[in-house]
Protein backbone atom coordinates (compact mmCIF):
# COMPACT_ATOMS: atom_id res chain seq x y z
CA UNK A 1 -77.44 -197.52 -33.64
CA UNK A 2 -74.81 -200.27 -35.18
CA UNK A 3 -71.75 -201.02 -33.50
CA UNK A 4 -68.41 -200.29 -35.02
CA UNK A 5 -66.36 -203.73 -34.83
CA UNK A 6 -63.11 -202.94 -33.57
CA UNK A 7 -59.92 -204.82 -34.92
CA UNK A 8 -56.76 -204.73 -33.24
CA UNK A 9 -53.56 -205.59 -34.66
CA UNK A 10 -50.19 -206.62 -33.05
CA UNK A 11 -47.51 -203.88 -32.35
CA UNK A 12 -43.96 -205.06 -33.59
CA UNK A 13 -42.87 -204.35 -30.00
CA UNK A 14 -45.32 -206.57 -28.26
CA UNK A 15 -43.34 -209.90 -28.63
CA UNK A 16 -40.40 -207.92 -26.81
CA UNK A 17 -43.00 -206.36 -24.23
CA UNK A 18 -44.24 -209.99 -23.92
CA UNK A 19 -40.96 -211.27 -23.22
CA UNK A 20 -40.09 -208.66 -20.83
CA UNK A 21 -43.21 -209.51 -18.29
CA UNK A 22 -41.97 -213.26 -18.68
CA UNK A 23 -38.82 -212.50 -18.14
CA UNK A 24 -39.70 -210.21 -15.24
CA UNK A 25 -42.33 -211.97 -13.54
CA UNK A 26 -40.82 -214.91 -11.95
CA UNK A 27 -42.44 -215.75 -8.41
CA UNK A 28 -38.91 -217.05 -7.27
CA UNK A 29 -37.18 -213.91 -8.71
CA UNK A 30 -34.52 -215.80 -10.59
CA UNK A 31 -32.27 -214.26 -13.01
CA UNK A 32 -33.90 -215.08 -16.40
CA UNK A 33 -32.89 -214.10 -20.05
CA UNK A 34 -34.39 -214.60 -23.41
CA UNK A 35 -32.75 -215.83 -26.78
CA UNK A 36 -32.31 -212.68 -29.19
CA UNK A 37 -30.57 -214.28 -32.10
CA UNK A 38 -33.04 -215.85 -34.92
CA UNK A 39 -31.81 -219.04 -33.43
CA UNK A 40 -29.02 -220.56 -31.10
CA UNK A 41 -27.38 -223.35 -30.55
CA UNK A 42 -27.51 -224.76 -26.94
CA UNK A 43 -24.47 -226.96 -26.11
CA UNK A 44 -22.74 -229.30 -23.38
CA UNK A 45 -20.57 -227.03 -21.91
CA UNK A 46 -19.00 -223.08 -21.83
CA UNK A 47 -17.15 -223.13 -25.63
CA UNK A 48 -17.87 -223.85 -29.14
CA UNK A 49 -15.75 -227.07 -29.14
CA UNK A 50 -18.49 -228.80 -27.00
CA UNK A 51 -21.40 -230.79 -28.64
CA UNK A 52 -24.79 -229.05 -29.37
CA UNK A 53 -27.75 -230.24 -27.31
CA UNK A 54 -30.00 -228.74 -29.23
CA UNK A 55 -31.19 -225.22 -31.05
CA UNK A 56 -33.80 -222.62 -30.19
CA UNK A 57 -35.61 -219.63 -31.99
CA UNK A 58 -35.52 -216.20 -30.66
CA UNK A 59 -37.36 -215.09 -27.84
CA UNK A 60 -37.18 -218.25 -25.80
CA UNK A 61 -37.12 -217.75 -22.01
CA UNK A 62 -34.81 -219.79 -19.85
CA UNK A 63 -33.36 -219.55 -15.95
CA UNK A 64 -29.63 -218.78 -15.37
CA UNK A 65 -27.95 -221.16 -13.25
CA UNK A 66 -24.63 -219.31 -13.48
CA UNK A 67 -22.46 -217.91 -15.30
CA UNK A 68 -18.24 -218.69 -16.51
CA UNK A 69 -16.77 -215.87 -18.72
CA UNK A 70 -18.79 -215.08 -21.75
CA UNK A 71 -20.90 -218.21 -21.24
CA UNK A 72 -24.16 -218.65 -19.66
CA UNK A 73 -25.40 -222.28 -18.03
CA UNK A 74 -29.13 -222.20 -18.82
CA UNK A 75 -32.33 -224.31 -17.73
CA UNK A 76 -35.37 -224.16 -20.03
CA UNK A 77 -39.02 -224.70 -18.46
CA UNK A 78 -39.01 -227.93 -19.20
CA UNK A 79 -35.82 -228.57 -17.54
CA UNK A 80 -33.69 -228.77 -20.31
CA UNK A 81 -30.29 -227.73 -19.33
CA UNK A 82 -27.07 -226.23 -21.49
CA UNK A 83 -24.84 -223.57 -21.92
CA UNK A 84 -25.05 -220.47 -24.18
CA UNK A 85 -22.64 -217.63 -25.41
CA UNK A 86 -23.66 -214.33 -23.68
CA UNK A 87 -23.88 -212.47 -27.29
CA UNK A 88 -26.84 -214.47 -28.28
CA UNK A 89 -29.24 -213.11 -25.58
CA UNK A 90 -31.04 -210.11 -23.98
């Protein structure tokens, strides 16, 4: 008897379920959050007047530190740190 060679194919959800378990599954339980613009700039302090640091693409999975008004003071994995306007992630 041949075997039927199964394919599978990514679900448009799966990045988002795939985000969720990251940002769910911390061992230290810190609050977490993920980018969900196409990309967003991460700057120096809470307000568009300070200086980008740099940008990232949607999805990206940082720590909250803490939080002042409609900004968000983030650190990335690699311990990048910056802040971030609440509107831009999940």
């Amino acid at each position: 008897m041949l075997s039927k060679e199964r394919t599978f194919k990514m679900k448009p959800y799966t990045t988002f379920l795939t985000i969720l378990l990251i940002l769910f599954s911390s061992v230290a339980f810190a609050e977490r959050l993920a980018v969900s613009s196409a990309t967003a700039n991460i700057r120096s302090g809470p307000g568009t007047k300070n200086k980008i640091l740099f940008s990232v693409d949607k999805g990206i999975p940082f720590k909250i530190l803490k939080k002042k008004g409609k900004w968000i003071h983030i650190q990335h994995a690699d311990g990048d740190k910056g802040w971030i306007h609440k509107s831009l992630v999940w």
